[in-house]
Protein backbone atom coordinates (compact mmCIF):
# COMPACT_ATOMS: atom_id res chain seq x y z
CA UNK A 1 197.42 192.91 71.98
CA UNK A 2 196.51 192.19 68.29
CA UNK A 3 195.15 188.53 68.36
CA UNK A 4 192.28 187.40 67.13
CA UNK A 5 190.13 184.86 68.57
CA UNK A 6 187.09 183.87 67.18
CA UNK A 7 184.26 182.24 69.13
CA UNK A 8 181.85 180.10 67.90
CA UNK A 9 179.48 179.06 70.54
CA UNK A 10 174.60 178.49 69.89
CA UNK A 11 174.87 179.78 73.51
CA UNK A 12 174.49 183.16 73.99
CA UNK A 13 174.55 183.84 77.03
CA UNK A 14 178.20 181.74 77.34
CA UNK A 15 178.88 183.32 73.67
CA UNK A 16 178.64 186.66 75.86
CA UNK A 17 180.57 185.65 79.06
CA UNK A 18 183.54 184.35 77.18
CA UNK A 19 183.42 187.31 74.27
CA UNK A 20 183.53 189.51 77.82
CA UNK A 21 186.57 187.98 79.39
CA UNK A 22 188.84 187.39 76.58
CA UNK A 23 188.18 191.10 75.52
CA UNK A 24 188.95 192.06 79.08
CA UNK A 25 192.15 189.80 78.84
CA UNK A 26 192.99 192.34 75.76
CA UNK A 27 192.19 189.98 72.84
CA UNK A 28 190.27 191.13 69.76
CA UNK A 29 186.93 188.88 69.80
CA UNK A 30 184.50 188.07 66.99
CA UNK A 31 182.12 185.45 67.26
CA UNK A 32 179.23 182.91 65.20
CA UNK A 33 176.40 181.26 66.87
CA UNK A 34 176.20 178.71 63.82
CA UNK A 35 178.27 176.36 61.65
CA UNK A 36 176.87 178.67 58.56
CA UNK A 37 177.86 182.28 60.05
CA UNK A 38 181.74 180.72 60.75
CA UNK A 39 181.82 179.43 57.30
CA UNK A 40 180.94 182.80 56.50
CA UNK A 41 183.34 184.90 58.57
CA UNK A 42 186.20 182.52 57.56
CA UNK A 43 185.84 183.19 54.41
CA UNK A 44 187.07 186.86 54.81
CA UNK A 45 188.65 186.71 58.27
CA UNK A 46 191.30 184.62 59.35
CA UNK A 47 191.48 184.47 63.84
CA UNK A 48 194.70 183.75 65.57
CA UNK A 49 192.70 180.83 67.82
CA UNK A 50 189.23 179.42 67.59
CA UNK A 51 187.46 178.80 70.80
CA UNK A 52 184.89 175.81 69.09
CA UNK A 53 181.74 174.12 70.64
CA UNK A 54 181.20 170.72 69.81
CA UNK A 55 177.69 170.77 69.47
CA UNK A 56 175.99 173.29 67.35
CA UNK A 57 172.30 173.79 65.42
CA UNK A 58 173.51 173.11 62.22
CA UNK A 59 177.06 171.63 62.43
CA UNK A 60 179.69 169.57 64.69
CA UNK A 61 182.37 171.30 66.19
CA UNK A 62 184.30 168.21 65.83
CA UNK A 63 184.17 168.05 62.08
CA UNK A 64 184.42 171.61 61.89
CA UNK A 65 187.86 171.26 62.99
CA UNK A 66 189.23 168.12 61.31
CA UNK A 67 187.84 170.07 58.12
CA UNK A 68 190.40 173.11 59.21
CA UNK A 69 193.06 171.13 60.42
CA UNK A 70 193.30 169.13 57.15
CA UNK A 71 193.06 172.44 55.04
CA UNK A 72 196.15 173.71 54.18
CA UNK A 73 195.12 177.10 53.95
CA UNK A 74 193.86 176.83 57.52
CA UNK A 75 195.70 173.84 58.95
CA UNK A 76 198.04 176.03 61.43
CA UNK A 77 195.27 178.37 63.19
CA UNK A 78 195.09 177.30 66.80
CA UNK A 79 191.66 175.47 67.78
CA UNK A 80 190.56 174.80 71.56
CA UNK A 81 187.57 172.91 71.97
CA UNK A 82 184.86 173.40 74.29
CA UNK A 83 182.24 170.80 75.27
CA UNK A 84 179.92 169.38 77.91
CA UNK A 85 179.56 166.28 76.70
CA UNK A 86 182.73 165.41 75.16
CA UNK A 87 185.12 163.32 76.13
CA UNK A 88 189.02 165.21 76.15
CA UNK A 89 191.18 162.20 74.49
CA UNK A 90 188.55 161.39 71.78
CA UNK A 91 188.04 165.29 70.84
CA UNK A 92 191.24 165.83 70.66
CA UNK A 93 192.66 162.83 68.48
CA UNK A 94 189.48 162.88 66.65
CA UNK A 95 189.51 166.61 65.58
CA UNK A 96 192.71 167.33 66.40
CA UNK A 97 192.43 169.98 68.36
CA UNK A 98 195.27 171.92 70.30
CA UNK A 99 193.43 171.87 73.07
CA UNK A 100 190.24 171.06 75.06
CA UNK A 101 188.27 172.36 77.79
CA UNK A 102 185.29 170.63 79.21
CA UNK A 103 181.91 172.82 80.24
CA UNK A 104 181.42 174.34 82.40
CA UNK A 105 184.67 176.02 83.10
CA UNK A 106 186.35 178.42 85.43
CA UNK A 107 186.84 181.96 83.44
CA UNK A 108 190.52 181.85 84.97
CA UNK A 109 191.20 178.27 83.74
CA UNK A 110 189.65 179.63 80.14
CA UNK A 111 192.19 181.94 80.46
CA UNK A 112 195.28 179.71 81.45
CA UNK A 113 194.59 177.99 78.01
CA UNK A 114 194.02 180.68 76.15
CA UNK A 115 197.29 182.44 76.82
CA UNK A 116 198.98 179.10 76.88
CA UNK A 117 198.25 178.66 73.11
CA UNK A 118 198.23 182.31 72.20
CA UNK A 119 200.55 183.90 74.24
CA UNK A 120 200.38 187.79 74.39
């Protein structure tokens, strides 16, 4: 499998656990603990899917994605959500998001979505 997800998750030790099973599940994964490191890496990389928290150190997930979805050059790459403290319906007409799961999540049901928005 060739796609590319990119994870961008403060967490680390959830940063590891989902960079474990999607690479299991036979995805590429790259990942950014901060808003500044995914500005960085998507200015040279461009993933297949973004797995996004909402809340991070120096950024909101939620903008984060608005900002790609209304960017042309960005607009189409698929965006899932993750958050704690989120509610599903706001995140997702607010960022407009393809998807949204809530935290903590089953690695299976992580899965489900996953393939359901980038199938193999």
């Amino acid at each position: 499998m060739d796609k590319l997800i990119h994870v961008v998750e403060d967490d680390e030790d959830i940063r590891f656990i989902v960079e474990y099973i999607l690479i299991e599940s036979g995805y590429r994964v790259e990942s950014s603990a901060t808003a500044k490191e995914f500005h960085t890496y998507m200015a040279r990389v461009r993933p297949d899917l973004i797995l996004l928290d909402v809340m991070l150190p120096d950024g909101n997930g939620i903008e984060l994605c608005r900002d790609l979805k209304s960017d042309i050059k960005t607009e189409d790459i698929k965006i899932i959500i993750m958050s704690a403290h989120a509610a599903e319906k706001a995140v997702l007409e607010e960022a407009c998001a393809d998807d949204f799961i809530s935290k903590p999540f089953d690695l299976d049901y992580l899965i489900d979505h996953v393939k359901k928005i980038l199938p193999a």
